[in-house]
N, C-alpha and C. Protein backbone atom coordinates (compact mmCIF):
# COMPACT_ATOMS: atom_id res chain seq x y z
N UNK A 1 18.87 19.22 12.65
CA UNK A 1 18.75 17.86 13.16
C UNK A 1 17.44 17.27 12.62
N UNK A 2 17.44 16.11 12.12
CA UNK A 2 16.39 15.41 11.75
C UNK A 2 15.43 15.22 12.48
N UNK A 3 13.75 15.04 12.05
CA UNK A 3 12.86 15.28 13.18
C UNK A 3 12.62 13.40 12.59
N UNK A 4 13.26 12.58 13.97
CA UNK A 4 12.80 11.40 14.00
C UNK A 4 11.76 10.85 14.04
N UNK A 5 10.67 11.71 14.86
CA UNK A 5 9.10 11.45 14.73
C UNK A 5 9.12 11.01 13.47
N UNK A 6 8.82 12.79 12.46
CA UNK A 6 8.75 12.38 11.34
C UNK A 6 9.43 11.13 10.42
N UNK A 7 10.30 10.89 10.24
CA UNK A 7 10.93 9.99 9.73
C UNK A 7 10.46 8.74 10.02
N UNK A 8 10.01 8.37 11.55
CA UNK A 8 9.28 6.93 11.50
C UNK A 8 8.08 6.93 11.04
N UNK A 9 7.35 8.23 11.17
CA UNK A 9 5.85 7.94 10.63
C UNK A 9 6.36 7.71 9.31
N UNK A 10 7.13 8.70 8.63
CA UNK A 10 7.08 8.77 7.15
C UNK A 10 7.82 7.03 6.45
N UNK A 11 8.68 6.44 7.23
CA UNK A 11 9.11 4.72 7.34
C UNK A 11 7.71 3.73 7.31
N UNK A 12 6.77 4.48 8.34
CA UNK A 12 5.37 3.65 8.43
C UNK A 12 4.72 3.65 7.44
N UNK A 13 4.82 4.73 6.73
CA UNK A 13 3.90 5.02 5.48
C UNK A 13 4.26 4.91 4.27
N UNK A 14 5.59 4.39 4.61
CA UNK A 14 6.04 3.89 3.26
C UNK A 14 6.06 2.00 3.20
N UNK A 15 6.29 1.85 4.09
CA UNK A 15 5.97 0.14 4.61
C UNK A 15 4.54 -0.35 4.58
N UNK A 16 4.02 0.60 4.54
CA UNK A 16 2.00 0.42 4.45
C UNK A 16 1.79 0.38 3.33
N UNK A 17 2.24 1.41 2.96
CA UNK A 17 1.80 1.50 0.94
C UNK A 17 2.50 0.45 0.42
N UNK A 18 3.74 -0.06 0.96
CA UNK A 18 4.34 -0.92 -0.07
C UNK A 18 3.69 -2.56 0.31
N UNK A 19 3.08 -2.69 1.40
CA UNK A 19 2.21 -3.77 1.71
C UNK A 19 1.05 -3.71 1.13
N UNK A 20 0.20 -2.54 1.32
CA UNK A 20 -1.00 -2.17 0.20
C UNK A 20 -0.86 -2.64 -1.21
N UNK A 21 0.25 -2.03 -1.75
CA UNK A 21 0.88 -2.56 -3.08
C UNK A 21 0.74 -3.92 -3.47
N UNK A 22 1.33 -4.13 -2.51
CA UNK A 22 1.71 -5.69 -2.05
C UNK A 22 0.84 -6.51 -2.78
N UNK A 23 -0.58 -6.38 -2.13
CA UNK A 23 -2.24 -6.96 -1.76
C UNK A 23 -2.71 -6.77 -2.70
N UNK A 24 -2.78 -5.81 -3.42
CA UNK A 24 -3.57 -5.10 -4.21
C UNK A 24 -3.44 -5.86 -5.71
N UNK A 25 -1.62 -6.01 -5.66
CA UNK A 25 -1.00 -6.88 -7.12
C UNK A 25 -1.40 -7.69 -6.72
N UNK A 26 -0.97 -8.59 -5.85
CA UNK A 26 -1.29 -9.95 -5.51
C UNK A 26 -3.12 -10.69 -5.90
N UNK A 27 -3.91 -9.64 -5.41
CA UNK A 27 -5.62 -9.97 -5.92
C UNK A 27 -6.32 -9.61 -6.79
N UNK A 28 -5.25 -9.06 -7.44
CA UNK A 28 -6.22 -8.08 -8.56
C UNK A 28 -5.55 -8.34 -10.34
N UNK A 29 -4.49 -9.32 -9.63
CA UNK A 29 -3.67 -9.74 -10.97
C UNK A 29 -5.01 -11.21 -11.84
N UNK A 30 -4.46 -11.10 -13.04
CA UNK A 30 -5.62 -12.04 -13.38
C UNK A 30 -5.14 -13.34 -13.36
N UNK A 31 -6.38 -13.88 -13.25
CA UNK A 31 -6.16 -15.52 -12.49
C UNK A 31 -5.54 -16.00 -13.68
N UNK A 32 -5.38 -15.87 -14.72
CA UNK A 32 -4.32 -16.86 -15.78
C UNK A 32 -2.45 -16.05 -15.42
N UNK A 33 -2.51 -15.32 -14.96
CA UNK A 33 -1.25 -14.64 -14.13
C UNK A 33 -1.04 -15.55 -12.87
N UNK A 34 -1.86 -15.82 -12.24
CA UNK A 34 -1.81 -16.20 -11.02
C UNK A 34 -1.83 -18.11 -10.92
N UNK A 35 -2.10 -18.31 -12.07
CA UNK A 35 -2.27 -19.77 -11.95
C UNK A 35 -0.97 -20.24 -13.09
N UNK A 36 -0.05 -19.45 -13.74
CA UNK A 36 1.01 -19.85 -14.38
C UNK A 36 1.77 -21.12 -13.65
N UNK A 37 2.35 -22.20 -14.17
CA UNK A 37 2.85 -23.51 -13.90
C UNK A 37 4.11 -23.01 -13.50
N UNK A 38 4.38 -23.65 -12.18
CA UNK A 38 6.04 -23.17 -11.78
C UNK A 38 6.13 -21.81 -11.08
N UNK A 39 5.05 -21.09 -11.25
CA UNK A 39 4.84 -19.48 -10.74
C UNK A 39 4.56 -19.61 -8.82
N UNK A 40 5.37 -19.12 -7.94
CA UNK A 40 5.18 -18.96 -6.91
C UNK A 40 3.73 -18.80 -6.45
N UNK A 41 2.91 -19.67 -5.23
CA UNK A 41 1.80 -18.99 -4.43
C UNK A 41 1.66 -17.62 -4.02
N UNK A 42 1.22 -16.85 -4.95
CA UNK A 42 1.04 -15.29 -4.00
C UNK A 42 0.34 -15.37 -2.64
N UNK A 43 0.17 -15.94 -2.12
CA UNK A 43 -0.51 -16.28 -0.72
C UNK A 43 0.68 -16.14 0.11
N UNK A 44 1.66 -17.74 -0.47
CA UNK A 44 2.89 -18.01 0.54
C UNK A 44 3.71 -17.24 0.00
N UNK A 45 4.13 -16.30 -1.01
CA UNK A 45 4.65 -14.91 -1.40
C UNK A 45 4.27 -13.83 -0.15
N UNK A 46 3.30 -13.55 -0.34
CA UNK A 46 2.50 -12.60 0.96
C UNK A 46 2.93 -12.57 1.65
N UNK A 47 2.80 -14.23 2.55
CA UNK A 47 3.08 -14.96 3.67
C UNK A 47 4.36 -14.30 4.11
N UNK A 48 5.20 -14.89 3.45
CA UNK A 48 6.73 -14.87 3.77
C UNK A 48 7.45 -13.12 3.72
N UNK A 49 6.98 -12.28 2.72
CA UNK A 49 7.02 -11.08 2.58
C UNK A 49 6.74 -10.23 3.83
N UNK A 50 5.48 -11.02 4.80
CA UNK A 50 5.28 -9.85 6.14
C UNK A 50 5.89 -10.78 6.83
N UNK A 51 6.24 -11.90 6.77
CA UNK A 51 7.22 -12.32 8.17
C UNK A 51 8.61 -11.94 7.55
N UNK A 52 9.13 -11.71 6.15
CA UNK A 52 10.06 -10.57 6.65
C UNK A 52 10.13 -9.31 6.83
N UNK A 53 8.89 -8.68 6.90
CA UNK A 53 8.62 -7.36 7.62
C UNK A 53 8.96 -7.39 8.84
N UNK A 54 8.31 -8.85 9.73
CA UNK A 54 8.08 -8.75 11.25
C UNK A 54 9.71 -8.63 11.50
N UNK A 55 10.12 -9.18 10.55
CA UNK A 55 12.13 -9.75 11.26
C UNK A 55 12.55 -8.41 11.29
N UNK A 56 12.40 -7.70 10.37
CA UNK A 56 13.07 -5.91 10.53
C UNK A 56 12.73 -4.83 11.62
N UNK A 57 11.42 -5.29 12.60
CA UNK A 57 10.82 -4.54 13.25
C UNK A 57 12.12 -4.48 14.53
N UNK A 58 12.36 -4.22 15.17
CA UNK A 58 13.36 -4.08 16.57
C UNK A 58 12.95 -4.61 17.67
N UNK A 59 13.96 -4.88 18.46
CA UNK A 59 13.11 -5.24 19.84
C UNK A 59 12.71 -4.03 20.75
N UNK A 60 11.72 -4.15 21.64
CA UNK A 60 11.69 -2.79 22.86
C UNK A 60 12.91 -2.18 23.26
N UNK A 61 13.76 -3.05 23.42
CA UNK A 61 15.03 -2.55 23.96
C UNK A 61 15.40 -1.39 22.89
N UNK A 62 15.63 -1.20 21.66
CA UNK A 62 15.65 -0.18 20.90
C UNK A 62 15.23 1.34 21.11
N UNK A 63 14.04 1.24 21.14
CA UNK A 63 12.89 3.00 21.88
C UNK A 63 13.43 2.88 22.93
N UNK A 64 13.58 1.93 24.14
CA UNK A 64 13.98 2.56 25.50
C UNK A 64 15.46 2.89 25.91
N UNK A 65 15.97 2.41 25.13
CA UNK A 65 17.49 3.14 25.30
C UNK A 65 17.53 4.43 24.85
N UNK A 66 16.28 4.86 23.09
CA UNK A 66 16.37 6.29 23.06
C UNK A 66 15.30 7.23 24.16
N UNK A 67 14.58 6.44 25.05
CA UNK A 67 13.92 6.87 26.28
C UNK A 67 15.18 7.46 27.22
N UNK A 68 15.84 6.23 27.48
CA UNK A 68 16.82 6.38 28.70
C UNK A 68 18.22 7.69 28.22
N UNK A 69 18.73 7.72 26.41
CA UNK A 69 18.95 8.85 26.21
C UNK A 69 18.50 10.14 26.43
N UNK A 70 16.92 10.12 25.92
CA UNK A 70 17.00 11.71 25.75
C UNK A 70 15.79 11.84 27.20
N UNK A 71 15.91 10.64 28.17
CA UNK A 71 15.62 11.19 29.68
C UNK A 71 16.61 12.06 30.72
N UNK A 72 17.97 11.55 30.37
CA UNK A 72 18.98 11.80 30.71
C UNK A 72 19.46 13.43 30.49
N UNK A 73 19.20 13.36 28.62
CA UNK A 73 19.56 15.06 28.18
C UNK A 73 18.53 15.42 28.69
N UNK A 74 17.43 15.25 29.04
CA UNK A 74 16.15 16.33 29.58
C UNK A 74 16.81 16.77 30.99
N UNK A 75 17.20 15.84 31.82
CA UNK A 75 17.85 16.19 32.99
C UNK A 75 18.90 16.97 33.17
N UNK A 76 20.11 16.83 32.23
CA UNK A 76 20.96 17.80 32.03
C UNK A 76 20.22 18.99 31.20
N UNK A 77 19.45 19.26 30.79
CA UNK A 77 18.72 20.55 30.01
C UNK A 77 18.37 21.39 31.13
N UNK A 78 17.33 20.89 32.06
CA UNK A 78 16.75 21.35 33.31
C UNK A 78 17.65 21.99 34.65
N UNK A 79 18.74 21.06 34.44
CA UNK A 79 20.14 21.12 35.48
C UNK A 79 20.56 23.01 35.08
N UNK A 80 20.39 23.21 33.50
CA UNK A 80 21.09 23.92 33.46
C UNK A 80 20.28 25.65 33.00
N UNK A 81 19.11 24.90 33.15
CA UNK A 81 17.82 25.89 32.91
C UNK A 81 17.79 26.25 31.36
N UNK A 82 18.21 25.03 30.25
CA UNK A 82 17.58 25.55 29.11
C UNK A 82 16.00 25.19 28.59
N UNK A 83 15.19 25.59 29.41
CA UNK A 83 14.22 25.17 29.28
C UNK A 83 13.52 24.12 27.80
N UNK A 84 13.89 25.63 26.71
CA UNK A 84 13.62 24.61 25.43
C UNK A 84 14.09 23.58 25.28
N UNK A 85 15.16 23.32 25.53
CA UNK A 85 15.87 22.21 25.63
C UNK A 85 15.15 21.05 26.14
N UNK A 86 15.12 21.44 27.58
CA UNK A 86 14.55 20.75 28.48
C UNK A 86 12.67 20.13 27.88
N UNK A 87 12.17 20.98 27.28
CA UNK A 87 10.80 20.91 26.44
C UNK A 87 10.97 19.23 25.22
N UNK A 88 12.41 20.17 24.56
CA UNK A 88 12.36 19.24 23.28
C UNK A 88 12.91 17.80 23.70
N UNK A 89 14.25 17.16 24.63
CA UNK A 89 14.03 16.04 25.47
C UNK A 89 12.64 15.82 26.21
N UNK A 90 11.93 15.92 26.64
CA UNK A 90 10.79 15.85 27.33
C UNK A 90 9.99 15.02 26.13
N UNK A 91 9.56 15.65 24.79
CA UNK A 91 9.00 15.38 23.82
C UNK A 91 9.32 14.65 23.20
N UNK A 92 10.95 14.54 22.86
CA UNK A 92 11.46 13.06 22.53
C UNK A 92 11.43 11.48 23.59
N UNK A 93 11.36 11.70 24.93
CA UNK A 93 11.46 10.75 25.65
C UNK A 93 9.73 10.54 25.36
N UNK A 94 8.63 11.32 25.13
CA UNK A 94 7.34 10.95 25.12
C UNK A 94 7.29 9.86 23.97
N UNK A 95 7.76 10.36 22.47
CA UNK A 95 7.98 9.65 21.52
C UNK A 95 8.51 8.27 21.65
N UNK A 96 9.22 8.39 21.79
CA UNK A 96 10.27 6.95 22.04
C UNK A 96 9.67 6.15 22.93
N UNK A 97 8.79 6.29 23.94
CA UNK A 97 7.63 5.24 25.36
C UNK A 97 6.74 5.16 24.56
N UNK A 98 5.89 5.71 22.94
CA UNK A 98 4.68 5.65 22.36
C UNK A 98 5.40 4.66 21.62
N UNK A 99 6.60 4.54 20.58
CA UNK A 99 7.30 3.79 19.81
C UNK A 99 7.02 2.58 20.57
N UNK A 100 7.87 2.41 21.68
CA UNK A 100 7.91 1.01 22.39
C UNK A 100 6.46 0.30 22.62
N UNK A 101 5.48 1.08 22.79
CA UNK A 101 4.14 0.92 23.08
C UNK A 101 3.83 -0.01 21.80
N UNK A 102 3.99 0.78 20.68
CA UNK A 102 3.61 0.34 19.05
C UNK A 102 4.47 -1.24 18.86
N UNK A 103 5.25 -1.60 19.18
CA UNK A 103 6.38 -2.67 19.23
C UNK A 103 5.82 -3.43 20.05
N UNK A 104 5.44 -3.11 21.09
CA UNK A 104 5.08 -4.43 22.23
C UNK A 104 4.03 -3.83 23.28
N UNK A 105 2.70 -3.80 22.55
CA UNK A 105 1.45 -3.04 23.19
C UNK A 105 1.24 -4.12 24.56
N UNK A 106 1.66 -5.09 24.95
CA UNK A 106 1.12 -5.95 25.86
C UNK A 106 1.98 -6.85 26.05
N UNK A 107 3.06 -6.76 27.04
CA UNK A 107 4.03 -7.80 27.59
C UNK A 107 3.50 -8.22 28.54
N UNK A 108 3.37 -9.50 29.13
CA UNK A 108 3.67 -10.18 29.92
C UNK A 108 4.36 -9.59 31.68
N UNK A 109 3.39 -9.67 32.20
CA UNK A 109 4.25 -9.24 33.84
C UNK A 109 4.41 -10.33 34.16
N UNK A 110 4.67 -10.31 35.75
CA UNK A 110 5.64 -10.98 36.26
C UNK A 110 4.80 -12.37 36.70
N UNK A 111 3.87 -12.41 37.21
CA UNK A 111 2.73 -13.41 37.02
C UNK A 111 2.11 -14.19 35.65
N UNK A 112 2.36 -13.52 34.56
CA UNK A 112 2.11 -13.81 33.04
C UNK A 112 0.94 -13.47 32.86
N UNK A 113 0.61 -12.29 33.18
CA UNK A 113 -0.78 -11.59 32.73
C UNK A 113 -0.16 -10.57 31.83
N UNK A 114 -1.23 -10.58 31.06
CA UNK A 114 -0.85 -9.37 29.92
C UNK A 114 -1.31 -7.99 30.71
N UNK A 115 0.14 -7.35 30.03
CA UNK A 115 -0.17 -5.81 30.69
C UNK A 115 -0.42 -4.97 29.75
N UNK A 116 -1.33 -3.72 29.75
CA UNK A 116 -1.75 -2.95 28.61
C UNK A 116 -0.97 -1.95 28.96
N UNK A 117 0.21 -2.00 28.14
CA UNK A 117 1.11 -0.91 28.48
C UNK A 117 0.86 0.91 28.00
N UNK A 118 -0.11 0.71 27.26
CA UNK A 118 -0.95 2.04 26.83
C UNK A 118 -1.32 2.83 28.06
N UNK A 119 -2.51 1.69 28.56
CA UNK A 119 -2.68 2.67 29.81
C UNK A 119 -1.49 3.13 30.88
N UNK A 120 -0.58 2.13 31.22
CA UNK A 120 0.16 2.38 31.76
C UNK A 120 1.19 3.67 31.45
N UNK A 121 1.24 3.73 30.43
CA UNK A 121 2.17 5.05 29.82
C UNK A 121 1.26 6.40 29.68
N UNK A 122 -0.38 6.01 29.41
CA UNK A 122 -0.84 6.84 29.56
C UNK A 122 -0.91 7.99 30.93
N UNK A 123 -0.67 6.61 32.51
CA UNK A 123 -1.07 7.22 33.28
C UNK A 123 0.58 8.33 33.30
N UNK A 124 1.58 7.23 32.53
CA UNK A 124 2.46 8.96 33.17
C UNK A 124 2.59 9.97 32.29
N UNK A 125 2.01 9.72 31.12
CA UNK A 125 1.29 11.02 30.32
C UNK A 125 1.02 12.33 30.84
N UNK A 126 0.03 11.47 32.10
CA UNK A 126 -0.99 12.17 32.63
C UNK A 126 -0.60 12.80 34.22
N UNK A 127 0.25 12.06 34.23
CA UNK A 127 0.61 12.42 35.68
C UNK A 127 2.40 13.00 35.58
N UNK A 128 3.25 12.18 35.85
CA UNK A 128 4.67 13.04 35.85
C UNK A 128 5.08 13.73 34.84
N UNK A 129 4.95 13.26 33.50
CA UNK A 129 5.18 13.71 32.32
C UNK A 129 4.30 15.30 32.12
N UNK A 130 2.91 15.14 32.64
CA UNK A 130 2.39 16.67 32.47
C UNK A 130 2.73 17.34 33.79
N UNK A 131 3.20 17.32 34.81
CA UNK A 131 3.88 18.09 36.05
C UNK A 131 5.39 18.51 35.49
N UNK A 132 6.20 17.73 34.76
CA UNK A 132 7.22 18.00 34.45
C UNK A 132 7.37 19.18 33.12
N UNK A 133 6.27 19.07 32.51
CA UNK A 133 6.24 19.53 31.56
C UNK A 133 5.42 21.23 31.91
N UNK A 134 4.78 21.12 32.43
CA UNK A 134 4.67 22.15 34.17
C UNK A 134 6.15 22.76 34.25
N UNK A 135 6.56 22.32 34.84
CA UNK A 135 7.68 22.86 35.27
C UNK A 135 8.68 23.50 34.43
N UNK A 136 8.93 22.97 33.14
CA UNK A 136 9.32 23.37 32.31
C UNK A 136 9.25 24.49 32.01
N UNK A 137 7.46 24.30 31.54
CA UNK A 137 6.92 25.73 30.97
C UNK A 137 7.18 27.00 31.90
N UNK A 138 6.94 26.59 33.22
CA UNK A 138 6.99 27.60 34.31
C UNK A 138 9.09 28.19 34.59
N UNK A 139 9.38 27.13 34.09
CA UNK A 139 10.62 27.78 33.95
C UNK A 139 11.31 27.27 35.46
N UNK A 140 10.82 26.04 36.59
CA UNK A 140 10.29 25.97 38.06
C UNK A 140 11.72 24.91 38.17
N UNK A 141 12.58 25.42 37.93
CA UNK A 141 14.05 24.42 38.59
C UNK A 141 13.67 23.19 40.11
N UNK A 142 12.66 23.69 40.94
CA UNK A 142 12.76 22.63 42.39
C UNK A 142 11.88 21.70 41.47
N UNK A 143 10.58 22.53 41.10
CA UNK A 143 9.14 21.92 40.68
C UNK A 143 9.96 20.29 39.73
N UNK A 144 10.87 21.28 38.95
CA UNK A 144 11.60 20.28 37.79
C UNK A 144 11.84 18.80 38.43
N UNK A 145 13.04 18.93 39.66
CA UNK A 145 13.89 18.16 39.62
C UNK A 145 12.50 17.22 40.85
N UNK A 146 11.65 17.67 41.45
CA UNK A 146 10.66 17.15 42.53
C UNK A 146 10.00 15.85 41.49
N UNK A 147 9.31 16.75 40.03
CA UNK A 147 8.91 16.14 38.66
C UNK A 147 9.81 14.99 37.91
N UNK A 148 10.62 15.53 37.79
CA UNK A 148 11.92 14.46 37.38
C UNK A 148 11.80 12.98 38.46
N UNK A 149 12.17 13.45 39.15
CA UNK A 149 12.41 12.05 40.50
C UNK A 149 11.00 11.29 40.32
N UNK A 150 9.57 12.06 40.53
CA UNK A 150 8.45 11.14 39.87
C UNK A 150 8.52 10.38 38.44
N UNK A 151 8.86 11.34 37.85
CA UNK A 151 9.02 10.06 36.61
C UNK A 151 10.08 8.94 36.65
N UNK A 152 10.95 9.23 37.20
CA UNK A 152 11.95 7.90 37.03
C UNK A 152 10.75 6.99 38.00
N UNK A 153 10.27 7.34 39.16
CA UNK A 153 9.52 6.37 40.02
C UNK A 153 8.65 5.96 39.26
N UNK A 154 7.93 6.90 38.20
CA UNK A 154 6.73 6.15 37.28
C UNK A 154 7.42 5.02 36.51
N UNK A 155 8.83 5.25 35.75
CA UNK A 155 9.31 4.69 34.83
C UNK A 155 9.94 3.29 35.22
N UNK A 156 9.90 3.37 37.07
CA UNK A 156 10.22 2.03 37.75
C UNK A 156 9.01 1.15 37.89
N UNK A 157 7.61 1.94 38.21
CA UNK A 157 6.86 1.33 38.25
C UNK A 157 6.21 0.61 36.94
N UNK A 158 6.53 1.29 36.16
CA UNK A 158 6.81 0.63 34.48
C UNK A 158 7.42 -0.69 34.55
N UNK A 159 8.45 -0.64 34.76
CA UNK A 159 9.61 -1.75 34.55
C UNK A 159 9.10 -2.79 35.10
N UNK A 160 8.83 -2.67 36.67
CA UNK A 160 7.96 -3.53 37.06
C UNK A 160 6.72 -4.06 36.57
N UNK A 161 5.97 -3.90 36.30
CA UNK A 161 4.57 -4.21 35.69
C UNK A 161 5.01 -5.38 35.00
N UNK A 162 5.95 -4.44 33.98
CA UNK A 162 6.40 -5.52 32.35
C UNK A 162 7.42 -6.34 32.70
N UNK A 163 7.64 -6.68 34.37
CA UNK A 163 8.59 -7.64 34.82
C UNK A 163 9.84 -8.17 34.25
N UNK A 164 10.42 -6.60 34.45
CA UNK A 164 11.59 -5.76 34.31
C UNK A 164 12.19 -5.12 35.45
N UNK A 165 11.96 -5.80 36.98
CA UNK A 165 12.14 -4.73 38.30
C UNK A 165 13.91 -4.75 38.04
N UNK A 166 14.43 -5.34 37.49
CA UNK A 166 15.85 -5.12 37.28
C UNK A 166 16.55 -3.88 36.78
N UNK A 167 15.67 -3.03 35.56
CA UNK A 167 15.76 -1.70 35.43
C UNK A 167 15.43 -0.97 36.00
N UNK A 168 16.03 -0.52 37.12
CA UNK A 168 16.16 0.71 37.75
C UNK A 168 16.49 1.71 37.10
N UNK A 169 15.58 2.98 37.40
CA UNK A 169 16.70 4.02 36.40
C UNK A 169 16.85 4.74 37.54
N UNK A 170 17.54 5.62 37.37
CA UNK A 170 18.59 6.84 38.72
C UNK A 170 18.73 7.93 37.85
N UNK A 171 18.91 9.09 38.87
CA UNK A 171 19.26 10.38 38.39
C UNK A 171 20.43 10.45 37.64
N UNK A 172 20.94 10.50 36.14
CA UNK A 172 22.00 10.63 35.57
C UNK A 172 22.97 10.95 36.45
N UNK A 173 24.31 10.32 36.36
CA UNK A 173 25.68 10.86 36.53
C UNK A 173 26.41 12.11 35.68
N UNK A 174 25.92 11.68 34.54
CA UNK A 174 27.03 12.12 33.30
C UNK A 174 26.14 12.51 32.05
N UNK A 175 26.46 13.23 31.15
CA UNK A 175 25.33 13.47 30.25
C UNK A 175 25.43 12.25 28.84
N UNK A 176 24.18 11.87 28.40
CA UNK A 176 24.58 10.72 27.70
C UNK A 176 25.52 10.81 26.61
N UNK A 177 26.06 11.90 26.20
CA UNK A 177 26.41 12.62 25.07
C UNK A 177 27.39 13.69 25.17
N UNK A 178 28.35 14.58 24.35
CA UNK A 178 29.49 15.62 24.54
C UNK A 178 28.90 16.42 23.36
N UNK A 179 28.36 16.32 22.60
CA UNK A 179 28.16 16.84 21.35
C UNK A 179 27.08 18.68 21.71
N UNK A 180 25.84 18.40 22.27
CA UNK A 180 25.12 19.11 22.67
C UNK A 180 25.43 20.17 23.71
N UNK A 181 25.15 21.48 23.55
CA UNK A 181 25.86 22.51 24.76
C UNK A 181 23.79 22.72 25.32
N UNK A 182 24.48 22.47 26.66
CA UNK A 182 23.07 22.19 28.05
C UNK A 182 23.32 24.30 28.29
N UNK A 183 24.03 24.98 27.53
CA UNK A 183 24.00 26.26 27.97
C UNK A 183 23.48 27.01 27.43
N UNK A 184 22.07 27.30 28.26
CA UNK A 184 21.10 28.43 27.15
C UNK A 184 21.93 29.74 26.71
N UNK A 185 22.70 30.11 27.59
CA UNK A 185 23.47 31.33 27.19
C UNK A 185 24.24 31.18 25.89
N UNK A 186 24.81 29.80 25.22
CA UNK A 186 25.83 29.39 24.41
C UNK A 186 25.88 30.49 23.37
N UNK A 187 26.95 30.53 23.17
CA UNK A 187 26.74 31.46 21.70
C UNK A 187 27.80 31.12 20.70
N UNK A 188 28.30 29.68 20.25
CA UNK A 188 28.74 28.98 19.24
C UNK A 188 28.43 27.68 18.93
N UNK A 189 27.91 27.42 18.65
CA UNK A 189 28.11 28.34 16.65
C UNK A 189 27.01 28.88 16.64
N UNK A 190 27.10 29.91 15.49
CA UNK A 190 26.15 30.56 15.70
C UNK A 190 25.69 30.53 14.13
């Protein structure tokens, strides 16, 4: 399975260099290049080049649906005591709340104050996310599901802030997915 982390950093770093690129031709070309009759503004070239960068970027809604996915498989992982499992959802749902962070560092609450959603994600970094991740390690099925229920409450108190109280999240019904076996014992394929 593809390591998505990687792949967005390695997307970032290819979108940087090719903007670097970008800059670099654009100021360093010589001014009888740059002043050709009929030849486009490399400025409003520039210009238009990162506002169609900005158009490709996604909305939040994007990372938090793969939040609300692989929150869900963490829950069915834990349900069923595959711990690693339960580790590697854990680590993807961290990813995917840092993504959304990078996309929209400061929305608007419900009053129209800007919220620094850094800290805010930090605090459940720091708080449910490392108890859960506790539990994990410890292998602690009550500790888990006690941990679990705090984070959805952190992840409400999230929603709220960024005046979103409409997303509620709840303890999964169903697993988001059929593909994945939640059974550490599994032994196919092998």
């Amino acid at each position: 399975m593809a390591n998505t982390s990687y792949i967005r950093k390695l997307y970032s770093l290819v979108v940087g260099a090719a903007l670097a690129g970008l800059l670099i031709f654009v100021w360093h070309r010589p001014a009888h290049a740059q002043q050709r009759e009929g030849a486009p503004d490399p400025a409003a070239t520039m210009q238009a080049d990162v506002a169609h960068l900005k158009e490709l970027v996604p909305p939040v809604s994007h990372p938090m649906i793969d939040v609300s996915y692989n929150a869900s498989n963490l829950w069915f992982a834990g349900q069923k005591k595959n711990w690693p499992l339960a580790a590697y959802f854990l680590g993807e749902t961290r990813n995917r709340m840092r993504w959304a962070i990078r996309l929209n560092p400061a929305p608007k609450g419900p009053t129209g104050e800007v919220v620094d959603m850094k800290a805010t994600v930090d605090g459940i970094e720091n708080g449910s996310f490392a108890t859960l991740k506790q539990a994990i390690d410890n292998k602690n099925s009550a500790a888990f599901e006690t941990a679990y229920k705090h984070m959805l409450e952190d992840c409400y108190s999230c929603h709220k802030a960024a005046n979103r109280p409409y997303l509620r999240p709840m303890i999964p019904t169903a697993p988001p997915q059929t593909i994945i076996n939640y059974d550490p014992a599994a032994s196919w394929p092998q």
